[in-house]
Protein backbone atom coordinates (compact mmCIF):
# COMPACT_ATOMS: atom_id res chain seq x y z
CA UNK A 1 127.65 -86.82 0.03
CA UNK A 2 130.89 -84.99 -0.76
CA UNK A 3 133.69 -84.27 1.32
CA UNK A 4 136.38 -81.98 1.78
CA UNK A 5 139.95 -82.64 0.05
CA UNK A 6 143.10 -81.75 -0.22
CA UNK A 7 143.33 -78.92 -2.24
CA UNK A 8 145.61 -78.16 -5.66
CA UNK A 9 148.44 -77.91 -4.16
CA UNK A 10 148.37 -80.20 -1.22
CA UNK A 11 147.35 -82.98 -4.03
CA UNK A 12 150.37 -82.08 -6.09
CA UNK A 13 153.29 -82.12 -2.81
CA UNK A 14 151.69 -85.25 -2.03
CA UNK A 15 151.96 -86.64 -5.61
CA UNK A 16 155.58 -84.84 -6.07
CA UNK A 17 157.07 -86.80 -2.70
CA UNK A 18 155.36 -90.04 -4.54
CA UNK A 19 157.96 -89.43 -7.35
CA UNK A 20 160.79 -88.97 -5.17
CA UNK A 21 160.15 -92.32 -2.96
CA UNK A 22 159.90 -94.66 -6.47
CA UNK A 23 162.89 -92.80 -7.70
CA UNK A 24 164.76 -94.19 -4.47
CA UNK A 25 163.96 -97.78 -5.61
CA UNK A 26 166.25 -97.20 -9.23
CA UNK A 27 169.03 -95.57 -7.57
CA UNK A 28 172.10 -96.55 -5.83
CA UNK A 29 173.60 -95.86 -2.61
CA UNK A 30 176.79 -93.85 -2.27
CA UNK A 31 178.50 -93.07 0.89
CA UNK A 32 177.91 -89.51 1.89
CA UNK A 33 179.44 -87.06 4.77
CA UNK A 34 178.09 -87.92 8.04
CA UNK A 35 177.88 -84.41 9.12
CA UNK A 36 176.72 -82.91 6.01
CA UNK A 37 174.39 -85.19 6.01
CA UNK A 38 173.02 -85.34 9.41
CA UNK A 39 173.10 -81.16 8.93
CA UNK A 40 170.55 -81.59 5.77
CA UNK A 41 168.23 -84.16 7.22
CA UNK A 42 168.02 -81.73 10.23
CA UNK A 43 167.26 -78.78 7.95
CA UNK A 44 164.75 -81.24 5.85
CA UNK A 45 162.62 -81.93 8.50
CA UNK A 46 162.66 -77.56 9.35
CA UNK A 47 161.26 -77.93 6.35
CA UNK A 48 158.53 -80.62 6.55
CA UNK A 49 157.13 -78.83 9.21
CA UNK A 50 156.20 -75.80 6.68
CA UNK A 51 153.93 -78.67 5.00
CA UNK A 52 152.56 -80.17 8.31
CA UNK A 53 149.48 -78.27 8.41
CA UNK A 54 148.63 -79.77 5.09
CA UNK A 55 149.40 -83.15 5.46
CA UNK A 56 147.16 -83.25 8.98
CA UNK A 57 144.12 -82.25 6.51
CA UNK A 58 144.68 -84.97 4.03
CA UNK A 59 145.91 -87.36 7.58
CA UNK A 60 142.18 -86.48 9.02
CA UNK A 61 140.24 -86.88 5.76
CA UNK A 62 142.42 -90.49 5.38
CA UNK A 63 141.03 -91.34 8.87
CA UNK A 64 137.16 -89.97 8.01
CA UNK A 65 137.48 -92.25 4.66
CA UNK A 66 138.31 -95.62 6.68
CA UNK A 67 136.30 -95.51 9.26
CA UNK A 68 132.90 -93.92 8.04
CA UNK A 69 131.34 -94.97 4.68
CA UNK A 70 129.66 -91.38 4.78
CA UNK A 71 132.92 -89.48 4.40
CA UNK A 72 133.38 -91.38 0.85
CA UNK A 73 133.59 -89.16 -1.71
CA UNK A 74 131.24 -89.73 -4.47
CA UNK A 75 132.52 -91.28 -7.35
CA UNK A 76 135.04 -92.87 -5.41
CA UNK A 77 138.60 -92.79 -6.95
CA UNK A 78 139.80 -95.82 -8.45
CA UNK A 79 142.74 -95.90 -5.81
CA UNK A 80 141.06 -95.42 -2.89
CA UNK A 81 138.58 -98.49 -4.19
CA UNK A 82 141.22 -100.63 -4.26
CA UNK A 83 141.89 -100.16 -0.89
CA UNK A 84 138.11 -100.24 -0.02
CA UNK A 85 137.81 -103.35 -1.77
CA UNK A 86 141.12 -104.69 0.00
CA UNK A 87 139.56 -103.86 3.55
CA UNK A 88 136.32 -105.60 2.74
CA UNK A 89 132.49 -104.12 4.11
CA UNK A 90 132.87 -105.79 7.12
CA UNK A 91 135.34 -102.71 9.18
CA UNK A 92 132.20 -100.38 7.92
CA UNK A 93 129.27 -102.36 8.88
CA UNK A 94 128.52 -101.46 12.59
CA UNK A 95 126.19 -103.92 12.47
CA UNK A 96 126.22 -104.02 16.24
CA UNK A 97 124.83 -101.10 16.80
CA UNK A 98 124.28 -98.47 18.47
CA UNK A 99 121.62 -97.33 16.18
CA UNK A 100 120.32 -94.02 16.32
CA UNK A 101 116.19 -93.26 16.46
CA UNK A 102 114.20 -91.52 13.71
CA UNK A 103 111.71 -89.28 14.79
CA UNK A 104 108.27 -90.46 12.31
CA UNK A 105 106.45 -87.18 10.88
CA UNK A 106 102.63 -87.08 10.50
CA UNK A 107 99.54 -87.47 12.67
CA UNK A 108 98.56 -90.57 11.47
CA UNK A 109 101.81 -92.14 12.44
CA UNK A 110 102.33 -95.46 13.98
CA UNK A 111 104.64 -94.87 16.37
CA UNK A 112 107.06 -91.42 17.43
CA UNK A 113 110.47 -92.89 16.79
CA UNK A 114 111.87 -96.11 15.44
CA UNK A 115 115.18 -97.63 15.27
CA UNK A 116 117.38 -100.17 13.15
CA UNK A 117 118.10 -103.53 14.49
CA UNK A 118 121.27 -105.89 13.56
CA UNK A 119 118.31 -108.54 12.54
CA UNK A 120 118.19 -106.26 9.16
CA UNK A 121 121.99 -107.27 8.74
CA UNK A 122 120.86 -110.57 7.93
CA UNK A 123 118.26 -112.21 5.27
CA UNK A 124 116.53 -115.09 5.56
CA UNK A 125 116.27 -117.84 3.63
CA UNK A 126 113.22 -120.20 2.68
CA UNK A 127 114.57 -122.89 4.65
CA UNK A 128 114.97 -120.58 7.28
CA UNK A 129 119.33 -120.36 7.23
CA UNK A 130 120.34 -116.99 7.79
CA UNK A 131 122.77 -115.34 5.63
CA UNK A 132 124.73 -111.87 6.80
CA UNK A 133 124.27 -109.01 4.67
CA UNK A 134 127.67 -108.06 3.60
CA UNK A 135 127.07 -105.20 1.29
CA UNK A 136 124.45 -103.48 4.36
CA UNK A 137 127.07 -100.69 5.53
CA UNK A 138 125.82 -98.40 8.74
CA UNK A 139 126.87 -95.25 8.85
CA UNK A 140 127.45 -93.34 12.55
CA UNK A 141 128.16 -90.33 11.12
CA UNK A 142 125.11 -89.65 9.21
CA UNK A 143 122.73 -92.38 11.11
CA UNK A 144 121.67 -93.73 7.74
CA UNK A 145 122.10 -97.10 5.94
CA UNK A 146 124.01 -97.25 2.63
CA UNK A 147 125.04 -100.07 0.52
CA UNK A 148 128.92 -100.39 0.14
CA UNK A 149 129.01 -101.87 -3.61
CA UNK A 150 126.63 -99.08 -5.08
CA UNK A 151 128.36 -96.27 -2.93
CA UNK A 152 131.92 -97.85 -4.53
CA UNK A 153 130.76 -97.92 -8.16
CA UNK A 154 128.07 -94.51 -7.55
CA UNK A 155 128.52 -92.22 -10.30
CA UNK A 156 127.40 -89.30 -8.62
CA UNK A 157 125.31 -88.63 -5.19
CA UNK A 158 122.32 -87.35 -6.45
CA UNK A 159 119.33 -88.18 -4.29
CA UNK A 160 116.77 -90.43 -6.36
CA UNK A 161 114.80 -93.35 -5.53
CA UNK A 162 116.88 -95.84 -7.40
CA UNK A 163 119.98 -94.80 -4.99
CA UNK A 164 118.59 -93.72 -1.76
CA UNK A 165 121.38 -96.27 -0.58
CA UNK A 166 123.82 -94.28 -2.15
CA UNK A 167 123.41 -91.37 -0.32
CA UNK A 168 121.95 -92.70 2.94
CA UNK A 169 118.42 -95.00 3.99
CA UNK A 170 117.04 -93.48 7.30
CA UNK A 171 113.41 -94.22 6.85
CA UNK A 172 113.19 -97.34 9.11
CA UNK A 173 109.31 -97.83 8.77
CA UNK A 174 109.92 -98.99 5.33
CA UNK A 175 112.55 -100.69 5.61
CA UNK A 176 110.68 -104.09 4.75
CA UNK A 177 110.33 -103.56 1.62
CA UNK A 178 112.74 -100.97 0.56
CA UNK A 179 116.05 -103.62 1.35
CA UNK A 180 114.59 -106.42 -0.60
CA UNK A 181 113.80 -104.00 -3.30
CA UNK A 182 117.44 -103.21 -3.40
CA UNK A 183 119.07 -106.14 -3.51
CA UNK A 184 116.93 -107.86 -6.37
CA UNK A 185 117.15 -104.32 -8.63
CA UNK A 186 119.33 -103.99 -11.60
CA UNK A 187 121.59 -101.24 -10.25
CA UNK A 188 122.19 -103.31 -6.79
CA UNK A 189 123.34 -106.65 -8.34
CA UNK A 190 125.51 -104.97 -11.24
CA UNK A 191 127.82 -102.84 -8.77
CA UNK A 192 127.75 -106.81 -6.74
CA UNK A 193 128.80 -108.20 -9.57
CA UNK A 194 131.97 -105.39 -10.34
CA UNK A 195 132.44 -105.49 -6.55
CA UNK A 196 133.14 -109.37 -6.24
CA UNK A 197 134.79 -109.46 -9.91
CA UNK A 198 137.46 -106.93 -8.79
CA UNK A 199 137.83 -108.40 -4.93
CA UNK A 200 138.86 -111.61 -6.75
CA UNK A 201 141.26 -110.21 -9.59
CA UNK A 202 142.70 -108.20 -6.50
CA UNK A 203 143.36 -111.66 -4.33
CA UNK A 204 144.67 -113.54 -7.29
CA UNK A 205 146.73 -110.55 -8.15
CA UNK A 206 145.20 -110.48 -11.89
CA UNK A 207 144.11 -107.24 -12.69
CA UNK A 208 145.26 -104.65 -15.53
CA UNK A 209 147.64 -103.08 -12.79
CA UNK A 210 149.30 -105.87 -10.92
CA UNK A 211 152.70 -104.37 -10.90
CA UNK A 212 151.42 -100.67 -9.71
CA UNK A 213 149.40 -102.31 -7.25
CA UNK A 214 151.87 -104.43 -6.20
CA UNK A 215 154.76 -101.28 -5.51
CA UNK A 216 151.98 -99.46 -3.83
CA UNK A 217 151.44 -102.78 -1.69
CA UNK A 218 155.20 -102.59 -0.81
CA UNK A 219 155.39 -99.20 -0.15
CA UNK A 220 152.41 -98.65 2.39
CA UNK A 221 153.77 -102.28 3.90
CA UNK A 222 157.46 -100.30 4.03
CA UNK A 223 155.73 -97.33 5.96
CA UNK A 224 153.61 -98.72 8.14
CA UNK A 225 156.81 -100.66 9.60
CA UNK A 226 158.90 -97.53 9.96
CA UNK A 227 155.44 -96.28 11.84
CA UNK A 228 155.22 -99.27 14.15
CA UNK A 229 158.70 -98.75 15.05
CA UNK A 230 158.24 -94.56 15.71
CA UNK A 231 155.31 -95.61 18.21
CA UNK A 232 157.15 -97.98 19.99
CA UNK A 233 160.01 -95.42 21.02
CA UNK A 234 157.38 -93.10 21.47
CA UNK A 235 155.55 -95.33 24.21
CA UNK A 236 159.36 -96.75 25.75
CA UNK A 237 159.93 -92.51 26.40
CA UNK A 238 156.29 -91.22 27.47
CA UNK A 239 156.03 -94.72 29.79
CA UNK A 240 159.69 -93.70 31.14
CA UNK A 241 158.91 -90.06 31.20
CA UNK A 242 161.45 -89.32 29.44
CA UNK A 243 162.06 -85.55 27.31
CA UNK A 244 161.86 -86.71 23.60
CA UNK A 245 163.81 -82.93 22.91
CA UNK A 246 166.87 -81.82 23.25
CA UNK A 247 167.89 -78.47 25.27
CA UNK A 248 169.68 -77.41 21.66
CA UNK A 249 169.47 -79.75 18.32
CA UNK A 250 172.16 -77.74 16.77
CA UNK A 251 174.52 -79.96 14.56
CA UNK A 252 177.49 -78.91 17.27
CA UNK A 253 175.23 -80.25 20.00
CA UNK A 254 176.05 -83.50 21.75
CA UNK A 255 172.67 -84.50 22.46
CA UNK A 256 169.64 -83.87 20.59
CA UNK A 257 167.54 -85.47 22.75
CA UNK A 258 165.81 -89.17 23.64
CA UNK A 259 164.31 -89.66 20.30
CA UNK A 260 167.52 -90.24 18.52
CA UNK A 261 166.71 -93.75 20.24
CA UNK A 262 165.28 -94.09 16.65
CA UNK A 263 169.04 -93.76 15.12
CA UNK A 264 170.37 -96.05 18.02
CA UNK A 265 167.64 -98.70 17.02
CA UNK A 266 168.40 -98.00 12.91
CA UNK A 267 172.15 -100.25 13.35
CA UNK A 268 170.23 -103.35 14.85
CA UNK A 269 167.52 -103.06 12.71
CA UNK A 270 166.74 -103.40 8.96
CA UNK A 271 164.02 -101.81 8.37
CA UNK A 272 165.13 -98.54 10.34
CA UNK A 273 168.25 -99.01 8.43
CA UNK A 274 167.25 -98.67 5.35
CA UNK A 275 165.67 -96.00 5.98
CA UNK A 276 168.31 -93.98 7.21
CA UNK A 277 170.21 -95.06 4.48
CA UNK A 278 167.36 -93.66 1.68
CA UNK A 279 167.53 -90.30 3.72
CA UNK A 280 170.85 -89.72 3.84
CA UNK A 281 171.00 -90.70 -0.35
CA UNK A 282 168.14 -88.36 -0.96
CA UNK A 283 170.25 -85.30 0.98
CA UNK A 284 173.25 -86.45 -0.63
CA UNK A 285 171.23 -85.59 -4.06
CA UNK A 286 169.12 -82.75 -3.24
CA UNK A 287 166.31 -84.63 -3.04
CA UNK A 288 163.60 -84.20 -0.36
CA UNK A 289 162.30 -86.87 1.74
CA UNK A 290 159.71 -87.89 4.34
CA UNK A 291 161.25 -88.47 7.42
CA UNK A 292 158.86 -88.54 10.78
CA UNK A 293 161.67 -87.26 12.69
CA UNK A 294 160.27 -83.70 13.18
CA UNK A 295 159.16 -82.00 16.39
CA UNK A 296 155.94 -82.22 15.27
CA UNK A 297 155.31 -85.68 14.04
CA UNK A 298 156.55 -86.67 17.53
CA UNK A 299 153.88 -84.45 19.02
CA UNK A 300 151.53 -86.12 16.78
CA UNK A 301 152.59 -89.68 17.87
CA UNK A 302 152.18 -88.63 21.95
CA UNK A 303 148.80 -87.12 21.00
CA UNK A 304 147.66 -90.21 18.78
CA UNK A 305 148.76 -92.41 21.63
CA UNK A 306 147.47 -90.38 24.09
CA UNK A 307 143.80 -90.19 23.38
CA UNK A 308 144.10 -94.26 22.36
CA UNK A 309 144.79 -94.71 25.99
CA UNK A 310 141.94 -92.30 27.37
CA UNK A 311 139.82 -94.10 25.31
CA UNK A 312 140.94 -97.28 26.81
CA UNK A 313 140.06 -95.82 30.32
CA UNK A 314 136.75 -94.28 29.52
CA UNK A 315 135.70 -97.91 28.07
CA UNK A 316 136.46 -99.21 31.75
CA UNK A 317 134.96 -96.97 33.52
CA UNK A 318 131.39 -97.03 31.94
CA UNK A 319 131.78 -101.39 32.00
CA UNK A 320 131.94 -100.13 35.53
CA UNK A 321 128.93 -98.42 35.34
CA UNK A 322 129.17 -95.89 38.48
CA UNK A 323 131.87 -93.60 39.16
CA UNK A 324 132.87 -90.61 41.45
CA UNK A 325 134.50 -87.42 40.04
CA UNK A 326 137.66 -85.55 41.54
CA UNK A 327 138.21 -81.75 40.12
CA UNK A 328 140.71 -79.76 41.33
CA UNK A 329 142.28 -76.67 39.76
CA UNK A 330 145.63 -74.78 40.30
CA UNK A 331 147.09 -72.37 38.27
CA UNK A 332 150.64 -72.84 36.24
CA UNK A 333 153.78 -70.71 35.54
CA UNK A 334 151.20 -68.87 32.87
CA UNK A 335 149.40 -68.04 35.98
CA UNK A 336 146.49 -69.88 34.01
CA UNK A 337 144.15 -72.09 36.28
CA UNK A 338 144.15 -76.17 34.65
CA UNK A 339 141.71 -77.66 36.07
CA UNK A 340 142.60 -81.52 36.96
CA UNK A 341 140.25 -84.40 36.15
CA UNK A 342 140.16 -87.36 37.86
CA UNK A 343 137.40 -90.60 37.65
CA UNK A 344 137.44 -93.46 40.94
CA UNK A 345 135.44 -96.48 39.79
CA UNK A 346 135.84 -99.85 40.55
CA UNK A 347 137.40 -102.32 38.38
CA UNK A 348 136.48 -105.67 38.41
CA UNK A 349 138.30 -108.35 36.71
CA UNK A 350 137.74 -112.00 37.87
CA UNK A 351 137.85 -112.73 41.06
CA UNK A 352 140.14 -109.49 41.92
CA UNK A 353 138.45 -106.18 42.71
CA UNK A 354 140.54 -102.68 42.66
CA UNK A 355 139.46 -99.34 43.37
CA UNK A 356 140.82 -97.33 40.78
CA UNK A 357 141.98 -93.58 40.24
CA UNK A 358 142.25 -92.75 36.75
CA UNK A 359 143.81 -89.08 34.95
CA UNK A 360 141.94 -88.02 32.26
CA UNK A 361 143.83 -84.74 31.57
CA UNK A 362 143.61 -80.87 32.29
CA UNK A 363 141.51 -78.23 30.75
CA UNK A 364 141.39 -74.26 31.39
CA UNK A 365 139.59 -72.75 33.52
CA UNK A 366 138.93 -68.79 32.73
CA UNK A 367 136.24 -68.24 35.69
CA UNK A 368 135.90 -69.47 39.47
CA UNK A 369 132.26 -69.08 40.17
CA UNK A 370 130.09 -72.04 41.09
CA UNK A 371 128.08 -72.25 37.76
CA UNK A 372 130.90 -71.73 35.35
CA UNK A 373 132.73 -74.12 37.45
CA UNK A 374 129.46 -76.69 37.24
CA UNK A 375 128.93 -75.92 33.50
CA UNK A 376 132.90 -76.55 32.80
CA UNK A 377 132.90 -79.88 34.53
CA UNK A 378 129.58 -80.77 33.17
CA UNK A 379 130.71 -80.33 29.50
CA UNK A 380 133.99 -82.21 30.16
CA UNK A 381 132.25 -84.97 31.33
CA UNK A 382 129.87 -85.14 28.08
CA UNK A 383 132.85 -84.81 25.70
CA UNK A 384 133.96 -87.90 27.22
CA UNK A 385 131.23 -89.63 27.51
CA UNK A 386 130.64 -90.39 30.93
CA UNK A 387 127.30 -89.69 32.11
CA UNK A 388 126.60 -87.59 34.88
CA UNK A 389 123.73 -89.44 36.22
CA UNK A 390 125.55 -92.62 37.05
CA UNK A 391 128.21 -89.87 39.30
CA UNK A 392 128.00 -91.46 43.06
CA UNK A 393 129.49 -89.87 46.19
């Protein structure tokens, strides 16, 4: 099943501010102007933002790729199997469920619908031990069943018998014996064998391209720490309620705002440190560099954040099982009505019970009568999947 990607261009600014970060590791820091410095990292990230619409395509096709085996495209690229392979089936599985009904077609059908069961995840042996499955992969995307070796090693995604887990099993009435066929065919055991061939050159660390695969190693490890330390001043401000902005972020301006909490944190801290230090080289040398400081990475970060914490709340309320709603709409300088969604549900945890009042957000409201009101509130609560039936009071 192919997927979108970054197109031309995208691929080659991605593969151009590659270059510039390895180039960082050969050369030498040299002490620069503080203000012509801070003026051109300022002026860098006015111009990041020119590329952020970009980079949120190839950020939301990264996020499809890791967490739906679906969204892989077909043949995989040798990079992005390394990673698989790194991550291991077990993230992709879903073996837990829920799984999704197939509607059976014919009259002399057994049943209307049936429905995968984590008991397929596992194979039995003749002395009746029960092994797990590890290259069964459930997609929730596309409902369907694939096999995460084949779909690594898949040449292409055309549909044929010999790879209908390649591009997705849904037939669950044959089932037994379409997986055993599988797993004892030629096809099936050959990507196995490349599979567990490369996962252990990869742990041993002795494949062709140890020492590329080891710089990428250090680089993601490198950016995922400057990340860690972004969120963290990100949650320390939004949990304060603090403006992350500035009134001005001129050069002449005094204070730029809370986020330079970042640049506060960069003299106590190594990591932050260095890179401040790689910014202010690249600037020094005309070189562009990825920064995170922009306006809009920030508003990224609070969005990213944000949802992670809805998502938190919405799990609590339905392991509450009933809830009441509370709408309420007023309009805003705009002169726009937001409407105002609140959940009460009770939370138990041990012996201590709470009624709780959770925010889920705001949404616009363009009409006030009594059925676009009911459909607006209606819809909200689907998209977050509460369900209206289990409303009380």
């Amino acid at each position: 099943m192919k997927r979108n990607r970054p197109s031309g261009s995208q691929q080659r600014k991605i593969k151009k501010r590659k270059n510039w970060r390895r180039s960082l590791f050969s050369s030498g820091e040299s002490d620069v102007d503080e203000g012509n410095a801070s003026r051109s990292l300022h002026q860098q990230d006015s111009d990041d933002d020119d590329d952020d619409d970009g980079e949120e395509e190839e950020e939301t096709f990264r996020l499809s790729v890791y967490s739906d085996v679906a969204a892989w495209p077909v043949p995989v690229p040798d990079d992005l199997r390394v990673d698989l392979i790194k991550r291991g089936s077990e993230p992709f599985q879903n073996r837990d469920g829920p799984f999704s009904p197939v509607e059976r077609q014919g009259e002399k059908s057994k049943g209307k619908s049936q429905q995968l069961t984590t008991a397929w995840f596992y194979k039995a042996l003749p002395n009746g031990e029960k092994i797990l499955r590890t290259w069964m992969v459930y997609s929730p995307l596309k409902q369907s069943l694939f096999c995460f070796c084949c779909r690594l090693f898949a040449v292409d995604d055309k549909v044929t018998v010999a790879s209908s887990f390649v591009t997705g099993f849904q037939l669950w009435w044959k089932l037994n014996p379409k997986v055993s066929d599988h797993e004892d065919s030629e096809q099936h055991l050959t990507c196995l064998e490349k599979w567990k061939t490369l996962r252990a050159g990869l742990k041993l660390q002795k494949c062709l391209d140890r020492v590329n695969q080891t710089t990428v190693d250090r680089e993601k490890r490198k950016w995922r720490d400057i990340l860690h330390r972004l969120l963290d001043v990100t949650l320390f401000l939004a949990h304060q309620n603090l403006p992350f902005r500035g009134h001005r972020e001129t050069m002449s301006s005094a204070n730029k705002g809370n986020f330079e909490l970042v640049e506060l944190l960069s003299n106590y801290d190594p990591i932050l440190k260095e890179h401040f230090m790689r910014l202010k080289h690249a600037v020094a040398s005309g070189k562009r560099m990825t920064s995170y400081f922009s306006p809009k990475i920030q508003n990224k970060l609070i969005c990213l954040l944000g949802n992670h914490v809805k998502e938190k709340i919405v799990a609590d309320i339905k392991k509450a099982k009933y809830f009441g709603i509370l709408f309420d709409s007023t309009p805003d300088v705009s002169h726009t009505d937001q409407m105002c969604e609140v959940i009460r549900y009770v939370h138990i945890e041990g012996d201590h019970v709470e009624v709780k009042e959770s925010f889920l957000g705001f949404f616009p409201v363009a009409e006030k009568t009594a059925a676009e009101l009911t459909e607006n509130i209606l819809q909200h609560l689907e998209e977050d999947g509460l369900d209206i039936s289990l409303c009380r009071g």
